[in-house]
N, C-alpha and C. Protein backbone atom coordinates (compact mmCIF):
# COMPACT_ATOMS: atom_id res chain seq x y z
N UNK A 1 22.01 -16.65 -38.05
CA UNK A 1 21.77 -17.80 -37.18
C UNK A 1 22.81 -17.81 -36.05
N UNK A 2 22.70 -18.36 -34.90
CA UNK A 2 23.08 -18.22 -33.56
C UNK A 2 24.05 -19.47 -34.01
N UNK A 3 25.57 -19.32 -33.73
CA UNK A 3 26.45 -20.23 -33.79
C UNK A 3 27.30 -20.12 -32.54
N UNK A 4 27.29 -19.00 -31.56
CA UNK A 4 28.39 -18.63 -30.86
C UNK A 4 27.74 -18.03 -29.62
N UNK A 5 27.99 -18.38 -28.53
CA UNK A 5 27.14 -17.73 -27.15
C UNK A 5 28.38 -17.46 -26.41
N UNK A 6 28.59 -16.24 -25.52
CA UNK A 6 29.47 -15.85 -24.38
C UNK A 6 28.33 -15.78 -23.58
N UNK A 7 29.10 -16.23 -22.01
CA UNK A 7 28.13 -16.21 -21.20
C UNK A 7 29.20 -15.44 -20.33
N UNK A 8 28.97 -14.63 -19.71
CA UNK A 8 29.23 -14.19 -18.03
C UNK A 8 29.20 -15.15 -17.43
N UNK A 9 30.43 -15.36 -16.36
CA UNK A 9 30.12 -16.54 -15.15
C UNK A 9 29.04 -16.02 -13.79
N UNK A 10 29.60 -15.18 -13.36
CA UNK A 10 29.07 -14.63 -11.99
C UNK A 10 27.64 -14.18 -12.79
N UNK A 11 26.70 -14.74 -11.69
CA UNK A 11 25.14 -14.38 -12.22
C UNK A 11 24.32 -14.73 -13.09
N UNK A 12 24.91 -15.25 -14.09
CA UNK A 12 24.85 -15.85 -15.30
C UNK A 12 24.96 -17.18 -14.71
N UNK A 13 25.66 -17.82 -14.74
CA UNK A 13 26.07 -19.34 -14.14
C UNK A 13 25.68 -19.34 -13.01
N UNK A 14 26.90 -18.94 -12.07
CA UNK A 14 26.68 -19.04 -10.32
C UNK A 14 25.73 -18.48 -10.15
N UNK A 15 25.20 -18.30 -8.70
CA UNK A 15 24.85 -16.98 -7.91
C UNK A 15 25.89 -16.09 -7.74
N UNK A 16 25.09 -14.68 -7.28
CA UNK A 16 26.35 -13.91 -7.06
C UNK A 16 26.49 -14.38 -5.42
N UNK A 17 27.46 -13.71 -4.86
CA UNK A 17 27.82 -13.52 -3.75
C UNK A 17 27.78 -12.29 -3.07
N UNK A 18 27.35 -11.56 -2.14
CA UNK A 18 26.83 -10.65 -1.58
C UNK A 18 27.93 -10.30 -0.44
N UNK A 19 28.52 -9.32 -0.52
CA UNK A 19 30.11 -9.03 0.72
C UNK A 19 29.59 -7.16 1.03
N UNK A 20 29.24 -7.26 2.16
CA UNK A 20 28.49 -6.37 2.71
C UNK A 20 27.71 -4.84 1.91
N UNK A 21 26.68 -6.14 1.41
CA UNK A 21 26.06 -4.98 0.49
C UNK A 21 26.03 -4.97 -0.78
N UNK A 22 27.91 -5.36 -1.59
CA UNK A 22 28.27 -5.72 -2.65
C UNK A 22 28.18 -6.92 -3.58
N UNK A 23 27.86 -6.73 -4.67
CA UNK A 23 28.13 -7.57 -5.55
C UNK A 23 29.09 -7.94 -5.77
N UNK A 24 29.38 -9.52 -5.27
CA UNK A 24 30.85 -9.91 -5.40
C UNK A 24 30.71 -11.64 -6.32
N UNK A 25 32.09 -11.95 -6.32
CA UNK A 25 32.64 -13.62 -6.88
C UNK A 25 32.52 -14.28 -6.16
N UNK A 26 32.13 -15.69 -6.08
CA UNK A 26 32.85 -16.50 -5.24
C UNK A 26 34.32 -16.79 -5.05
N UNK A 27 34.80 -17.12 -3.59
CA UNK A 27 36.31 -16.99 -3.61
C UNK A 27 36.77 -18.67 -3.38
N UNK A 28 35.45 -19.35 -3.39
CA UNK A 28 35.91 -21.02 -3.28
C UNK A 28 35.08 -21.84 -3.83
N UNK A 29 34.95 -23.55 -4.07
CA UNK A 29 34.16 -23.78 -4.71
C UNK A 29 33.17 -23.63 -3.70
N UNK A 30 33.13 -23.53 -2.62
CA UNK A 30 32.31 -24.07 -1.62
C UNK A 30 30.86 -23.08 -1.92
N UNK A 31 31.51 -21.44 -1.83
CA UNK A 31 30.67 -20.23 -2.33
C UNK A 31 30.35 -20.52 -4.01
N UNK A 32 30.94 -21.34 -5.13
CA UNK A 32 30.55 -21.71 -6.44
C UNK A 32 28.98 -22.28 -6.15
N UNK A 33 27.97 -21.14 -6.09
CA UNK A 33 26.67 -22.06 -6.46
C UNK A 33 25.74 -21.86 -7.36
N UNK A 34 25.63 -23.12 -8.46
CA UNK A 34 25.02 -22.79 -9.76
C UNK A 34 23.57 -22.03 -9.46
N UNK A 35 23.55 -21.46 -10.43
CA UNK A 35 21.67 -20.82 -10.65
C UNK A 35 20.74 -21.93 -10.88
N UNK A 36 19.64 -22.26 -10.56
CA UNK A 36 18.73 -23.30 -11.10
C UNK A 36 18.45 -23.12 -12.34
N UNK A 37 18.40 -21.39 -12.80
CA UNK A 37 17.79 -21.50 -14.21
C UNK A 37 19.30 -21.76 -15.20
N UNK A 38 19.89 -21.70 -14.68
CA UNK A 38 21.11 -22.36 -15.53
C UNK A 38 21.06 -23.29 -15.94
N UNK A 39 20.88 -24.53 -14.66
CA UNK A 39 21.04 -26.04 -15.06
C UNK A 39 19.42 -26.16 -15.95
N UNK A 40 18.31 -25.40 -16.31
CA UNK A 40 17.25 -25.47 -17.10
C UNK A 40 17.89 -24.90 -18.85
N UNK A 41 18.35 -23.62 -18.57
CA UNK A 41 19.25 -23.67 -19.54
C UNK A 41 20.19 -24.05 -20.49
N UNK A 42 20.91 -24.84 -19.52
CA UNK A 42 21.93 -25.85 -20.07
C UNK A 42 21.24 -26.79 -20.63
N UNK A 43 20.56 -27.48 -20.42
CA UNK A 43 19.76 -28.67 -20.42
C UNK A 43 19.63 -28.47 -21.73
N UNK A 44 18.44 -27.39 -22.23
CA UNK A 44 18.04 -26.87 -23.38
C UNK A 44 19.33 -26.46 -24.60
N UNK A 45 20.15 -26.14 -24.13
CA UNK A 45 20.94 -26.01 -25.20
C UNK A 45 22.25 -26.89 -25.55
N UNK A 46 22.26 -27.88 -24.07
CA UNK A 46 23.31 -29.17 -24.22
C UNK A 46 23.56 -29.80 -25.53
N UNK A 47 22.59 -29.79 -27.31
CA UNK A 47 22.61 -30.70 -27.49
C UNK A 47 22.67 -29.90 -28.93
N UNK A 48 22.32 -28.63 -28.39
CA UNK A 48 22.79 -27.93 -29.71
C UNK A 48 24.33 -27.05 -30.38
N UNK A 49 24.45 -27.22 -31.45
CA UNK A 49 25.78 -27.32 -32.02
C UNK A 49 26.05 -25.66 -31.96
N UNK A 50 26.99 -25.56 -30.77
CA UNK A 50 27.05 -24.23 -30.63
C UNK A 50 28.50 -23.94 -29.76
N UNK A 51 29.58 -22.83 -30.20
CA UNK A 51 30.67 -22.17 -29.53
C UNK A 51 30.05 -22.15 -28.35
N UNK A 52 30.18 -22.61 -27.12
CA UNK A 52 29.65 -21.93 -25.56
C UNK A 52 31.02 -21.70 -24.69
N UNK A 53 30.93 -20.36 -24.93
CA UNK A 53 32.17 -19.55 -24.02
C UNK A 53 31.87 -18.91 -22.42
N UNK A 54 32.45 -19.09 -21.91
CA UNK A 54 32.73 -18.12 -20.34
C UNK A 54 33.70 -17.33 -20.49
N UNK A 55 33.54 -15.83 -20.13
CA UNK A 55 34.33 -15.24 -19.95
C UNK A 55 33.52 -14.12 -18.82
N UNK A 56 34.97 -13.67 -18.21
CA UNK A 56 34.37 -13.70 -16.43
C UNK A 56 35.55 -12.13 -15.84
N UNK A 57 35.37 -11.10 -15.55
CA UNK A 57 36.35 -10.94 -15.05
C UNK A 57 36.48 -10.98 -13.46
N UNK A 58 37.22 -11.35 -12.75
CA UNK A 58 37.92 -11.95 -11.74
C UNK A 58 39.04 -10.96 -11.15
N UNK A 59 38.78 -10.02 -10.81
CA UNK A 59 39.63 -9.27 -10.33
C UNK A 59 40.29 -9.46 -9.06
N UNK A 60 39.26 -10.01 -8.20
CA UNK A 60 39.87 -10.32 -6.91
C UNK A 60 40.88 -11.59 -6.90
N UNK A 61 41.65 -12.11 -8.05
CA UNK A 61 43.02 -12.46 -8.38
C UNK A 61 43.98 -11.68 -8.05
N UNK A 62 44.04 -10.38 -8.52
CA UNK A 62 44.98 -9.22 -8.68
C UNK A 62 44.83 -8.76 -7.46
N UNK A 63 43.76 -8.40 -6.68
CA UNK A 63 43.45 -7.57 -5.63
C UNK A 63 43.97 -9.45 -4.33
N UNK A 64 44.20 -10.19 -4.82
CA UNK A 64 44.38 -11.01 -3.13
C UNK A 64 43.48 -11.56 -2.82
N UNK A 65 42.33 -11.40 -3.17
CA UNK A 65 41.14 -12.10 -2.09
C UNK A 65 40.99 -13.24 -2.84
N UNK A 66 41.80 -13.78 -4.03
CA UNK A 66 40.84 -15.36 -4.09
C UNK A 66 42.66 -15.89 -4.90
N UNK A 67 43.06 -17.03 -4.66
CA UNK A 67 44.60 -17.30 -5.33
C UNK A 67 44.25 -17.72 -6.26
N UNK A 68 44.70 -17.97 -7.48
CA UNK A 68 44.68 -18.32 -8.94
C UNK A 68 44.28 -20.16 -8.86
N UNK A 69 45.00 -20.52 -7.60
CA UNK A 69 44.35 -22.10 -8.31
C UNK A 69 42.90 -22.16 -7.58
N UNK A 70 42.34 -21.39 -6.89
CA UNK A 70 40.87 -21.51 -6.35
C UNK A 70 40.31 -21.09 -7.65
N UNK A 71 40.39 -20.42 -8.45
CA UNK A 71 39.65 -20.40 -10.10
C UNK A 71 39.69 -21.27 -10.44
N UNK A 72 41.01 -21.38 -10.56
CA UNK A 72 40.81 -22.64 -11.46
C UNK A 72 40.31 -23.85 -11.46
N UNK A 73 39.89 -24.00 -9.96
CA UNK A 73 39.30 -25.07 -8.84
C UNK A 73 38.00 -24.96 -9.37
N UNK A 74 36.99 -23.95 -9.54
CA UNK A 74 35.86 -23.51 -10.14
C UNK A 74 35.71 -23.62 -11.29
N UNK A 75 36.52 -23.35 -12.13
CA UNK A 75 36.77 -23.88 -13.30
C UNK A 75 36.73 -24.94 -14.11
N UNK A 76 37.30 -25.92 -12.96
CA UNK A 76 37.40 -26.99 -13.77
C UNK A 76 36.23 -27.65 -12.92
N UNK A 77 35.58 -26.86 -11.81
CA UNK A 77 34.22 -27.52 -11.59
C UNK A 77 33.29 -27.77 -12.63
N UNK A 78 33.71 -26.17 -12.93
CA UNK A 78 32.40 -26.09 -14.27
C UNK A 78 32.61 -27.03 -15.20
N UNK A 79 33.57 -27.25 -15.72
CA UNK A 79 34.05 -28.00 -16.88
C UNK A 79 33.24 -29.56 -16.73
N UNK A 80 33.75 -29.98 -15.50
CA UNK A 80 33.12 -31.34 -14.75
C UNK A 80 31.51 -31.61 -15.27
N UNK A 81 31.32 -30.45 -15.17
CA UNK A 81 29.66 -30.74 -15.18
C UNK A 81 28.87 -30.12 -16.39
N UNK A 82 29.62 -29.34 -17.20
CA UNK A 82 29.07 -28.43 -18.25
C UNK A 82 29.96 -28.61 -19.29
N UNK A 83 29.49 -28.71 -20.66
CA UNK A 83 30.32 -28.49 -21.89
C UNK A 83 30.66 -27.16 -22.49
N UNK A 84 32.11 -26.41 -22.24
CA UNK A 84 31.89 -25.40 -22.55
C UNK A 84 33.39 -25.63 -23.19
N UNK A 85 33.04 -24.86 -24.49
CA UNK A 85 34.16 -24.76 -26.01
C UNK A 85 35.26 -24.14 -24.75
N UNK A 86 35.41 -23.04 -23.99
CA UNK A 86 36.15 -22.14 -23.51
C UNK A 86 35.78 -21.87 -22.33
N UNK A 87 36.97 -21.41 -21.24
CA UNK A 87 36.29 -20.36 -20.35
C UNK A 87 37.56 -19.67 -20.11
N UNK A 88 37.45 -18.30 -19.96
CA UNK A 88 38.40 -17.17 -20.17
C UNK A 88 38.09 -16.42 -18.89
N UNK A 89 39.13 -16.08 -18.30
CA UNK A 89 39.07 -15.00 -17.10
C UNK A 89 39.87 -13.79 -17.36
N UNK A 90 39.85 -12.89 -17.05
CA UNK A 90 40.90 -11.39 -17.30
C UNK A 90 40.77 -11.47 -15.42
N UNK A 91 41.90 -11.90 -15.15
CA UNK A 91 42.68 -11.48 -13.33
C UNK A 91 42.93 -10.20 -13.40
N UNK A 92 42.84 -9.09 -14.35
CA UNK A 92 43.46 -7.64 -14.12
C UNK A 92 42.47 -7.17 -13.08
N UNK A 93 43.39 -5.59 -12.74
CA UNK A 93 41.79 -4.99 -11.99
C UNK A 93 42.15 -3.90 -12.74
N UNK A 94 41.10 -2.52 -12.63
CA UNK A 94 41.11 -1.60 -13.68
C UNK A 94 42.31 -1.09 -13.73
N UNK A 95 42.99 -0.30 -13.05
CA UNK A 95 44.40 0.32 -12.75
C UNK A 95 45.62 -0.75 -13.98
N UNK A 96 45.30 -1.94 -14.18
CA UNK A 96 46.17 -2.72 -15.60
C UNK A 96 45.73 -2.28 -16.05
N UNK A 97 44.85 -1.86 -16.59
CA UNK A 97 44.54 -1.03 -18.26
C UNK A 97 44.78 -2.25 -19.04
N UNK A 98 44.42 -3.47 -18.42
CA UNK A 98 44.36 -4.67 -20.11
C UNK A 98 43.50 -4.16 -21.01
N UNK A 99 43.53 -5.39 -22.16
CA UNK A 99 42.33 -5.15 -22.86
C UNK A 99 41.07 -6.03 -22.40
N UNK A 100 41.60 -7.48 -21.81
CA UNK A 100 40.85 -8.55 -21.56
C UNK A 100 40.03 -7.63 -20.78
N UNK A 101 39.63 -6.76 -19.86
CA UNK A 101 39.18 -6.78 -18.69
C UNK A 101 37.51 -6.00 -19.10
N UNK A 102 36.45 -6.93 -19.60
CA UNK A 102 35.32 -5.95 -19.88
C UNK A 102 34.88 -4.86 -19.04
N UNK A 103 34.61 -3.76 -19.55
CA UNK A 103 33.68 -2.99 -20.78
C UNK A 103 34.46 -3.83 -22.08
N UNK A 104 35.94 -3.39 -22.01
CA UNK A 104 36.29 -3.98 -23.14
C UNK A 104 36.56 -5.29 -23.76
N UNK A 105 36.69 -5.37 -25.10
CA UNK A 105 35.98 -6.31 -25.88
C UNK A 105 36.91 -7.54 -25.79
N UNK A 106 38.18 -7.15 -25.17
CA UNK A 106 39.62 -8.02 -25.78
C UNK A 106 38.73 -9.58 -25.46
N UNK A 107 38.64 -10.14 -24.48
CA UNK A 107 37.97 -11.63 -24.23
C UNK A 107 36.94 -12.14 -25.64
N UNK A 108 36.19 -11.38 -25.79
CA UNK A 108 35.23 -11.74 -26.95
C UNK A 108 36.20 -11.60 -28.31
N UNK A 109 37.05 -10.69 -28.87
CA UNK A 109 37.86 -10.63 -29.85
C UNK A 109 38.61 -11.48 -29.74
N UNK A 110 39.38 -11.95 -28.89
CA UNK A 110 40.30 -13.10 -28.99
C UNK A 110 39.85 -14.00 -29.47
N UNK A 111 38.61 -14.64 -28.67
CA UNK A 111 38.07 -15.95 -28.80
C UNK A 111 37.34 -15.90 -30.48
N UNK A 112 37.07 -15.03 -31.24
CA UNK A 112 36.38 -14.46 -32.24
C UNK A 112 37.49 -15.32 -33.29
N UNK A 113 38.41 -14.42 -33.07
CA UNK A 113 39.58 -14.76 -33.92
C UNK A 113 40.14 -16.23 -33.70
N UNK A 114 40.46 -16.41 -32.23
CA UNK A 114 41.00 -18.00 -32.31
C UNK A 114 40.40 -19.06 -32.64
N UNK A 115 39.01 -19.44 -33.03
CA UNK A 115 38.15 -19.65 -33.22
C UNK A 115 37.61 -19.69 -34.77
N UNK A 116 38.01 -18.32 -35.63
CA UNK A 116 37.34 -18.09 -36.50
C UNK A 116 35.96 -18.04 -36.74
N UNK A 117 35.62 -16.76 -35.67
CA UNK A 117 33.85 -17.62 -35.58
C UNK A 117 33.75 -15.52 -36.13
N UNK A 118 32.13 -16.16 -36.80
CA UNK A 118 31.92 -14.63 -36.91
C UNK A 118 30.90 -14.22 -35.57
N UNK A 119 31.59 -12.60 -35.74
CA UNK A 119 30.69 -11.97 -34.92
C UNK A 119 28.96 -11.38 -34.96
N UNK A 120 28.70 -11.45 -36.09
CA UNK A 120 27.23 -11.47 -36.97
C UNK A 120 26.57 -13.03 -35.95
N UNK A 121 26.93 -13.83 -35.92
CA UNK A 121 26.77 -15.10 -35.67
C UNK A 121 26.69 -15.08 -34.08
N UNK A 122 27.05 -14.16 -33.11
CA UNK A 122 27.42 -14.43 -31.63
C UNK A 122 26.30 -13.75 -30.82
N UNK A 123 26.41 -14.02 -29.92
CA UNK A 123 25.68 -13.31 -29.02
C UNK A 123 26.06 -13.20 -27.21
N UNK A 124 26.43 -12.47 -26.50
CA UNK A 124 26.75 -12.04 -25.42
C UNK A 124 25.35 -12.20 -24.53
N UNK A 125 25.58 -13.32 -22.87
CA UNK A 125 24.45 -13.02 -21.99
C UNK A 125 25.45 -12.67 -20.49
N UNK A 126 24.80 -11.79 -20.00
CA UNK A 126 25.46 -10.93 -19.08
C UNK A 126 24.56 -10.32 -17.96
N UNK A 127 24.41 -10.16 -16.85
CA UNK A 127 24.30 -9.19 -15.94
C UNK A 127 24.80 -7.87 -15.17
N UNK A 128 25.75 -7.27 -16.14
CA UNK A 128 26.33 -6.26 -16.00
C UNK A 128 26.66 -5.28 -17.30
N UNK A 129 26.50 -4.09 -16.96
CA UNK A 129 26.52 -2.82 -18.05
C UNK A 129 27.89 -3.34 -18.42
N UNK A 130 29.09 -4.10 -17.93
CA UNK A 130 30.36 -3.95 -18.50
C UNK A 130 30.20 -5.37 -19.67
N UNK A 131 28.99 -6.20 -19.35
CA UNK A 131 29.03 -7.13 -20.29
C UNK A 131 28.53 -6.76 -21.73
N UNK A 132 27.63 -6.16 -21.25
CA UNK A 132 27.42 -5.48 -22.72
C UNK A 132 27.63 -4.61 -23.07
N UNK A 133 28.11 -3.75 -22.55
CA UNK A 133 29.34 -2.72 -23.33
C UNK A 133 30.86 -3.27 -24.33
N UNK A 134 31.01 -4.31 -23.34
CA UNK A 134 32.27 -5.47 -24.32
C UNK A 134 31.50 -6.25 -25.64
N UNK A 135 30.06 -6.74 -25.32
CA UNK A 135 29.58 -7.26 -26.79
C UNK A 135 28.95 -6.01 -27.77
N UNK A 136 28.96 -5.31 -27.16
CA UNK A 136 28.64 -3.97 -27.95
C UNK A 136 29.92 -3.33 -29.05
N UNK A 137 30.94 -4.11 -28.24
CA UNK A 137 32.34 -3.13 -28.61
C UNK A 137 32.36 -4.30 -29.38
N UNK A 138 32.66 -5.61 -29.10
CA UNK A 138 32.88 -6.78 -30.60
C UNK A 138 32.06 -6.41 -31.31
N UNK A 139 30.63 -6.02 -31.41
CA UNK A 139 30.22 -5.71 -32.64
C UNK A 139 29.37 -7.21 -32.55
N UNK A 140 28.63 -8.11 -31.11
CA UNK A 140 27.46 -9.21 -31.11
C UNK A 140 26.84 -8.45 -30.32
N UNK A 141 25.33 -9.26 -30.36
CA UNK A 141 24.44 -8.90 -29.75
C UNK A 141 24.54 -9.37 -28.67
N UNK A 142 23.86 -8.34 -27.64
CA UNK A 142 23.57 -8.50 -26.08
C UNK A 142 22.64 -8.89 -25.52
N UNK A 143 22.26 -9.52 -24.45
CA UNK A 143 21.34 -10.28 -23.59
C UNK A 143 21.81 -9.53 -22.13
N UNK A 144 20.97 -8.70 -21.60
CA UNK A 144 20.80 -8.25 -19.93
C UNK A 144 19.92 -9.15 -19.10
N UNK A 145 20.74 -9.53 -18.57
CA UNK A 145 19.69 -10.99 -17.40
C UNK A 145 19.10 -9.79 -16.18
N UNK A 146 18.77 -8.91 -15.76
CA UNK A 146 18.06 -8.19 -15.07
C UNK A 146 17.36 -8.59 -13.84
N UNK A 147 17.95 -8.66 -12.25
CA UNK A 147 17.62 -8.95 -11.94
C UNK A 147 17.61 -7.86 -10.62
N UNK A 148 17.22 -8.42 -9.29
CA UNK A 148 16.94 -7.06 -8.13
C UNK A 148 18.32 -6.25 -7.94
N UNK A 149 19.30 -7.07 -8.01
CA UNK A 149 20.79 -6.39 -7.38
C UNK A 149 21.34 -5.47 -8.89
N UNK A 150 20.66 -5.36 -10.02
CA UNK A 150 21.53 -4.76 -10.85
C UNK A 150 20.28 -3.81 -11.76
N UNK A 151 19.14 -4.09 -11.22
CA UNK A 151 17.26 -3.16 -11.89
C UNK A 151 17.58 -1.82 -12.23
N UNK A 152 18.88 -1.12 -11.12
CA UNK A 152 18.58 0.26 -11.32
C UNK A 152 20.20 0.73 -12.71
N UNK A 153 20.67 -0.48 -12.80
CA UNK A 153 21.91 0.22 -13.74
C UNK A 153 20.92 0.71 -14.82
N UNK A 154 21.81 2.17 -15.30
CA UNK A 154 21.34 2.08 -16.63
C UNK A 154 22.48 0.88 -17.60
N UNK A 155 21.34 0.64 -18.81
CA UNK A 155 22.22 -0.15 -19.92
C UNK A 155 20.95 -0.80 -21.02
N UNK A 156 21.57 -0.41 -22.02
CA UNK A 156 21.01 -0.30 -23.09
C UNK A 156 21.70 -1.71 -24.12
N UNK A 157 20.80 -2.99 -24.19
CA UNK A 157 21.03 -4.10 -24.38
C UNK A 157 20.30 -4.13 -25.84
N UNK A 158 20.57 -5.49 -26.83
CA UNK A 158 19.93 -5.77 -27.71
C UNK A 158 18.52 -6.04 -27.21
N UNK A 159 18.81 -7.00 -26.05
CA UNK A 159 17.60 -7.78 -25.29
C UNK A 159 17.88 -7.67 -23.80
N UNK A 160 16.46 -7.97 -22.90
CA UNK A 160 16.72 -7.82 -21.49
C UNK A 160 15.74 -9.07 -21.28
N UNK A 161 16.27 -9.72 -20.56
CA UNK A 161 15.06 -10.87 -19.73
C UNK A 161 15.15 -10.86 -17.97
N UNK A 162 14.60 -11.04 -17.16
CA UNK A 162 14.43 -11.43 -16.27
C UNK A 162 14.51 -13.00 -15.55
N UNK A 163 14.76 -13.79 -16.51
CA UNK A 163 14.98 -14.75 -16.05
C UNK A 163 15.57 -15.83 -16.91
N UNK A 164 16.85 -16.41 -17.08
CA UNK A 164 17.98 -17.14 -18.06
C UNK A 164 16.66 -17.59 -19.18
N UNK A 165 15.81 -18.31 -18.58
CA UNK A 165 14.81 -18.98 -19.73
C UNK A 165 14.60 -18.48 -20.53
N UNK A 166 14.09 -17.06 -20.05
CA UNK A 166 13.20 -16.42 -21.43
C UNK A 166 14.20 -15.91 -22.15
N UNK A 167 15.41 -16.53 -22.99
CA UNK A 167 15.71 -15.93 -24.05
C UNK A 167 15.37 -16.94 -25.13
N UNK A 168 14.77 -18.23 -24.44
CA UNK A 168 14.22 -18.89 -26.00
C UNK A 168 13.20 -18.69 -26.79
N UNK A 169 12.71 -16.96 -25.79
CA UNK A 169 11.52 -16.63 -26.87
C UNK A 169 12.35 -15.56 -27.72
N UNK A 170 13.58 -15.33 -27.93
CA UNK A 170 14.37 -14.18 -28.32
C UNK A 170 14.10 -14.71 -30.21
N UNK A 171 14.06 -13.56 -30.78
CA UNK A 171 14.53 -14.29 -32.13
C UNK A 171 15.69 -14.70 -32.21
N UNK A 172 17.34 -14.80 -31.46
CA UNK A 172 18.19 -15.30 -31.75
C UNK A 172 18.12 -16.98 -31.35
N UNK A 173 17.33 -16.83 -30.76
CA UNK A 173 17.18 -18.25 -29.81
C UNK A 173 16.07 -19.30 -30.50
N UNK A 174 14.86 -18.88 -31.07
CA UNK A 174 13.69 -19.31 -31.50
C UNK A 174 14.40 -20.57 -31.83
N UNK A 175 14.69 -20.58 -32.83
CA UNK A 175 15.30 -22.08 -33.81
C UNK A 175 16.06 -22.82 -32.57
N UNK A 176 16.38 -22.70 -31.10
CA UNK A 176 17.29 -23.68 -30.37
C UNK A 176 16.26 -24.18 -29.53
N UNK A 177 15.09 -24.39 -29.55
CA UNK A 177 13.99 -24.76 -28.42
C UNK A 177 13.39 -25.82 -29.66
């Protein structure tokens, strides 16, 4: 049974942001703009008894382009308007070699452990091969939100939807609708 959800922020939550060509973060709240199928999402699962985590990596902390309290500015937007157990960022960029920084798992293991939640029990939703490569590496199942800017990655998910909704036809989801 589904006790524990990580969500990706960027794409997952927000929109992405588009910086010539690229898939990028927002760097203010101003660029913070929720997905519609989010706030349909949320809605649906507002009321059920469930871990709801963010974890996000945020590199353009480390790299300069966005200062640490503009996250957190977003952050505590989200918070404002959404109930979420957690939200976790890894500021590294690859060259730290953290662990937080997905592919790898460190963000989902932490919260696993601080928490005491099992991983049998979780499930990872993401728009990027590095999101589910990190719930792959905790050892939960994955959700690929699949959409035009990311169609051609390869990545090999538990589940793939096209659009936040349809994972309440998922069997992890069935029982939350």
């Amino acid at each position: 049974m589904l006790k524990t959800l990580f969500l990706d922020r960027d794409g997952i939550i927000n929109e992405i942001v588009m910086r010539e060509g690229v898939v990028s973060s927002p760097r203010s709240t101003a660029e913070f703009v929720i997905r519609h199928d989010f706030d349909e999402f949320y809605r649906r699962i507002a009321s059920v008894p469930l871990n709801l985590f963010v974890i996000s990596n945020q590199p353009d902390v480390s790299r300069g382009l966005i200062e640490l309290r503009n996250l957190e500015q977003i952050s505590e937007q989200m918070l404002a308007r959404f109930k979420f157990t957690e939200i976790v960022h890894c500021i590294h960029d690859d060259k730290d070699l953290c662990a937080c920084r997905k592919p790898k798992p460190g963000m989902i293991s932490d919260l696993l452990g601080k928490y005491a939640l099992s991983a049998d029990e979780a499930i990872i939703i993401g728009d990027s091969y590095k999101d589910i490569l990190a719930g792959k590496s905790a050892g939960i199942k994955t959700v690929y939100l699949q959409q035009d800017y990311n169609a051609s990655v390869p990545c090999e998910p538990d589940y793939l939807v096209t659009k936040l909704t349809e994972v309440f036809s998922l069997p992890p989801f069935v029982h939350l609708s």
